[in-house]
Protein backbone atom coordinates (compact mmCIF):
# COMPACT_ATOMS: atom_id res chain seq x y z
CA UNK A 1 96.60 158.01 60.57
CA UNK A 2 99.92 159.48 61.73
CA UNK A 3 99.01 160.14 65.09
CA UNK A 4 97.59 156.18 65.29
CA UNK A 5 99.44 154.49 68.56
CA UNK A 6 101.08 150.65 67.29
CA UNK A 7 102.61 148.22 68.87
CA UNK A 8 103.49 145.01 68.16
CA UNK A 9 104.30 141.95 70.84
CA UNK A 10 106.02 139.58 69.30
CA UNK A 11 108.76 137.04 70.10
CA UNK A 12 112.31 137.40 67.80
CA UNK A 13 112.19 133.50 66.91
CA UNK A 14 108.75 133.15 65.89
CA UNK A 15 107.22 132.73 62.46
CA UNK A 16 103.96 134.59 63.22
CA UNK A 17 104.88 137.54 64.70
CA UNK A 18 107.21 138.70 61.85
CA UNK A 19 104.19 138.93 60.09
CA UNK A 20 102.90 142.01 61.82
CA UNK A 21 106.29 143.77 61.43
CA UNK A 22 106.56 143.23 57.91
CA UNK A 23 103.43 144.06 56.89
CA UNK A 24 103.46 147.24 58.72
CA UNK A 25 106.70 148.29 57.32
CA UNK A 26 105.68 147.48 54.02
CA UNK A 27 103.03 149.90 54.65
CA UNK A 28 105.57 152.65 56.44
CA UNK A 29 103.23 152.70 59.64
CA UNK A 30 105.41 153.69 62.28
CA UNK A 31 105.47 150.92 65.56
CA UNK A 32 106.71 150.02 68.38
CA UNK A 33 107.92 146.49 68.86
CA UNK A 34 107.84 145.13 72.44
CA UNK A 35 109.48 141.42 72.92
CA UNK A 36 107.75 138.68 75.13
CA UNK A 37 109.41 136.09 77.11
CA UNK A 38 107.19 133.45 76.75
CA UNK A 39 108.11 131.76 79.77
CA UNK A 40 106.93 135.31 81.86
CA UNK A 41 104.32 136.40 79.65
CA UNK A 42 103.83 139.87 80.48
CA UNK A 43 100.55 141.80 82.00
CA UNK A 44 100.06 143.38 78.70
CA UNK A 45 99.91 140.40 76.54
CA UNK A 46 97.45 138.37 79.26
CA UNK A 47 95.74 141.82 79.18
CA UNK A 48 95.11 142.01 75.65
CA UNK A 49 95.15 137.91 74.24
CA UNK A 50 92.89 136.56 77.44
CA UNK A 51 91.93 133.71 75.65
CA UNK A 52 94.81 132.19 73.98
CA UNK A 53 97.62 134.04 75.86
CA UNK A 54 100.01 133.86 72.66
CA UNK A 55 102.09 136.53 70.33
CA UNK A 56 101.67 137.84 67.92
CA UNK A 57 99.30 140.71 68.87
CA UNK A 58 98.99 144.46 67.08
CA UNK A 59 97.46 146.67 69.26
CA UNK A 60 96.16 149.95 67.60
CA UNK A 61 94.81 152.80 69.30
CA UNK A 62 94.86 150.43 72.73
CA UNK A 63 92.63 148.10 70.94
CA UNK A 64 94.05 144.25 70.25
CA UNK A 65 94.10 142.06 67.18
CA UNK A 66 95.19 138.64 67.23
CA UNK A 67 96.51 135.88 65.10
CA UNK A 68 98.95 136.57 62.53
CA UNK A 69 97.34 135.91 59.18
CA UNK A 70 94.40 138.14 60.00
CA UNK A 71 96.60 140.62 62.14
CA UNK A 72 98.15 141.62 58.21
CA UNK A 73 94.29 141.41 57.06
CA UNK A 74 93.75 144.18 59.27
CA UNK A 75 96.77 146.49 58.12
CA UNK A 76 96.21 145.95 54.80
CA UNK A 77 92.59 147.43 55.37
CA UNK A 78 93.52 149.80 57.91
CA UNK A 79 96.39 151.53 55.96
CA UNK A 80 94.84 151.05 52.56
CA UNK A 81 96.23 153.45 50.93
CA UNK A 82 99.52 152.53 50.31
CA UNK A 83 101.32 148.65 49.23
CA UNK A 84 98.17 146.56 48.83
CA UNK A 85 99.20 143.41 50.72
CA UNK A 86 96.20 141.49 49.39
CA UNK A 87 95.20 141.12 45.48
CA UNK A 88 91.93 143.50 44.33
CA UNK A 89 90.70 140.78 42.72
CA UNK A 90 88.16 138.53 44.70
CA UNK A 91 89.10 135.42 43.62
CA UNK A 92 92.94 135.74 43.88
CA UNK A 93 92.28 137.39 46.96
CA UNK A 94 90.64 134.39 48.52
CA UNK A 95 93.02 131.44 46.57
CA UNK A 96 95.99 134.18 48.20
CA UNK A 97 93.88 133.12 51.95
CA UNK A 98 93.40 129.60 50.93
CA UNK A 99 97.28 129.15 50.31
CA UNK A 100 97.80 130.78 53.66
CA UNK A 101 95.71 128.74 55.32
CA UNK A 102 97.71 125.61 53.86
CA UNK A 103 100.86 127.01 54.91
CA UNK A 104 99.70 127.52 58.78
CA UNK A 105 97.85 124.14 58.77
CA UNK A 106 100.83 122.49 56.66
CA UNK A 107 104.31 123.58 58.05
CA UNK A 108 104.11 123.67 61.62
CA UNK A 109 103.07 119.51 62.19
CA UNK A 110 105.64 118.98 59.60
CA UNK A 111 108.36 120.99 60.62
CA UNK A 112 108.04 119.65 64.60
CA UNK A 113 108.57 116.06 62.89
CA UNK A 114 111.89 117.12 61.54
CA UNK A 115 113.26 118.02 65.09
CA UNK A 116 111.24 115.49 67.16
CA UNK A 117 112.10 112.09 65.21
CA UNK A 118 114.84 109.86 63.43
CA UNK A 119 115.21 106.66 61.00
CA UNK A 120 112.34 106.10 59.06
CA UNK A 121 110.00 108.45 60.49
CA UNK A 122 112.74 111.56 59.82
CA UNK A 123 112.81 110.21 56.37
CA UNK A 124 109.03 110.52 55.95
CA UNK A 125 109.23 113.65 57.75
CA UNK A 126 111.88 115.12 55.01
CA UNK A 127 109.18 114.39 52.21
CA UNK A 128 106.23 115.59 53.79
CA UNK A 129 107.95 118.58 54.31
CA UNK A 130 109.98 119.22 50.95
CA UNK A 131 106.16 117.81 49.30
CA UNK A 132 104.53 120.56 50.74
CA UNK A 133 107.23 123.34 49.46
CA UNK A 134 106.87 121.65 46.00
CA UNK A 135 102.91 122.50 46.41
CA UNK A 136 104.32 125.98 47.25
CA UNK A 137 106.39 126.26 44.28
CA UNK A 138 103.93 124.57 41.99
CA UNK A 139 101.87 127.81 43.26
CA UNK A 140 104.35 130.28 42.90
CA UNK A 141 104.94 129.16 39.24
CA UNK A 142 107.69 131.77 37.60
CA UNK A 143 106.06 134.53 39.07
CA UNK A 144 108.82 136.77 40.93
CA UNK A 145 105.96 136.79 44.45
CA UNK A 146 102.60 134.67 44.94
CA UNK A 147 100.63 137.48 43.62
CA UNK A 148 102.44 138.30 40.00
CA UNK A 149 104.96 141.34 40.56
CA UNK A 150 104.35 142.54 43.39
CA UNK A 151 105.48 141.18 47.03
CA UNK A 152 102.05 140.43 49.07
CA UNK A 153 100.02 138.95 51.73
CA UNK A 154 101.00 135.28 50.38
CA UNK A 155 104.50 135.82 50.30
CA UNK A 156 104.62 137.68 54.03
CA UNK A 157 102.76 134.18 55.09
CA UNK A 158 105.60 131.76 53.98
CA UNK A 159 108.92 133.78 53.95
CA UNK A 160 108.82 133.94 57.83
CA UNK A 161 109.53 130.54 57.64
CA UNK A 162 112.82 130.91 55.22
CA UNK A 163 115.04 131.53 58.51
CA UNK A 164 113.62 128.55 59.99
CA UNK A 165 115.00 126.40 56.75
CA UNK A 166 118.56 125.94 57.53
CA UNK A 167 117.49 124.45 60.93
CA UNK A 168 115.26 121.76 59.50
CA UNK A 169 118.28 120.84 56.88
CA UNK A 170 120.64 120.71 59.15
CA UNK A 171 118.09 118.23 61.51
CA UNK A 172 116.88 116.48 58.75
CA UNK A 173 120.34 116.41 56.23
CA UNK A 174 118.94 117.49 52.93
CA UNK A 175 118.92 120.83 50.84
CA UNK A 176 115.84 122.93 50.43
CA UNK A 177 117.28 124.25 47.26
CA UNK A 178 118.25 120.98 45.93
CA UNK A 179 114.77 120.03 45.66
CA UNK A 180 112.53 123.65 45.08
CA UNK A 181 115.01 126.26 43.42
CA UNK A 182 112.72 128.57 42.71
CA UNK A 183 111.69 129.05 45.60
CA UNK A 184 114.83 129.32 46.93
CA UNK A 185 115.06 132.48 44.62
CA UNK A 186 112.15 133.73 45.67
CA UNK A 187 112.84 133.44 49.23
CA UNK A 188 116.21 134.94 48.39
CA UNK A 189 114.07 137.82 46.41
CA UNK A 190 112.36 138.81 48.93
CA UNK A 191 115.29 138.76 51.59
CA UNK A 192 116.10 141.87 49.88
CA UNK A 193 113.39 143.83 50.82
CA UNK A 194 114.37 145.83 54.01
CA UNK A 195 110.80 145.09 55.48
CA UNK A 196 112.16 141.49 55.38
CA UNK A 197 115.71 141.73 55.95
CA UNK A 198 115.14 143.59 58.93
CA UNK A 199 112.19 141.29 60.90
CA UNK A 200 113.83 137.89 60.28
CA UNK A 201 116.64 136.91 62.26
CA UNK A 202 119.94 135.19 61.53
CA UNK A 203 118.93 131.62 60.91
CA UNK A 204 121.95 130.24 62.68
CA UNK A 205 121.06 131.99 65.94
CA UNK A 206 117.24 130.24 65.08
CA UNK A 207 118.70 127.25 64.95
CA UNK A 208 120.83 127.62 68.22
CA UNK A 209 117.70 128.62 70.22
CA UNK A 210 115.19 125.63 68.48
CA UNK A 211 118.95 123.16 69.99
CA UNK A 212 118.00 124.55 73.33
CA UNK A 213 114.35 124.42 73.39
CA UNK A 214 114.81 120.71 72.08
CA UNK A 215 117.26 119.70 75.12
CA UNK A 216 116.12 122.03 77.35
């Protein structure tokens, strides 16, 4: 599929559309990456999201997918050939979408509750959150990825968060790694991979923009 057309809107900040550029450059598909402003969404994304009107969308050969969790689906069947993103087996395969799922229905009320309150409720909000990275860990086990030894479709869902961490402990005053190590080090693991490295920003410049969008 080397003459395949790919692009990817996305928007720098945001936890889904890294998705679609790591998984594609786990798979070596070549892309290009086009950045919304989401305040003057452009023709292209109205054109090819109608209904929600959001990034992330891939759009191969002119045709769209949407959402991020099944946008990586879609890779990892498209280019199947090389870095299986999801496990062969059907059962891990589907605990590997159930854990996903968590994570997307999970993080984002919880994370908005560390920026968005204070006293008690930011208190509450710190557990919830760190409880639900425990869950994580609890699933991650001492396994260096979700999937055994190999980096996957799991681990693509959560560590576009990572960047996102030192905002929420800087808001909320506590240490991620304080209270789930391991999967600090696996967070720190995959960091390594250039696939990673490369889609994430800096975390201090994430948590300069999420100041503004707060006050502004």
């Amino acid at each position: 599929m080397a003459d395949d057309e790919v692009v990817v809107l996305g928007f720098w900040p945001s936890m889904y559309g890294t998705r679609a550029t790591i998984a594609l450059d786990e798979k070596g598909v070549k892309y290009e990456y086009r950045e919304e402003d989401l305040r003057n969404k452009s023709s292209l994304l109205l054109q090819m999201n109608p209904v929600h009107k959001k990034i992330p969308v891939l759009i191969h050969n002119g045709k769209p997918v949407c959402e991020s969790l099944i946008i990586v689906q879609y890779i990892d069947e498209v280019w199947e050939g090389k870095a299986p993103l999801l496990p062969s087996d059907p059962y891990q395969r589907a605990r590997a979408r159930v854990w996903a799922d968590f994570i997307d229905k999970k993080v984002p009320d919880a994370r908005k509750k560390l920026w968005s309150t204070k006293g008690e409720e930011l208190e509450e909000a710190k557990k919830e959150f760190i409880d639900i990275l425990k869950q994580l860990e609890g699933e991650l086990g001492d396994k260096p990825y979700f999937g055994g030894e190999s980096f996957g479709f799991l681990d693509i869902a959560l560590i576009t968060s990572y960047n996102w961490f030192y905002a929420f402990e800087t808001l909320g005053n506590f240490s991620t790694e304080a209270e789930c190590p391991k999967l600090i080090e696996w967070a720190k693991r995959c960091m390594q991979r250039e696939s990673v490295s490369k889609s994430l920003a800096d975390p201090k410049k994430v948590y300069e923009f999420l100041l503004g969008w707060i006050t502004g």
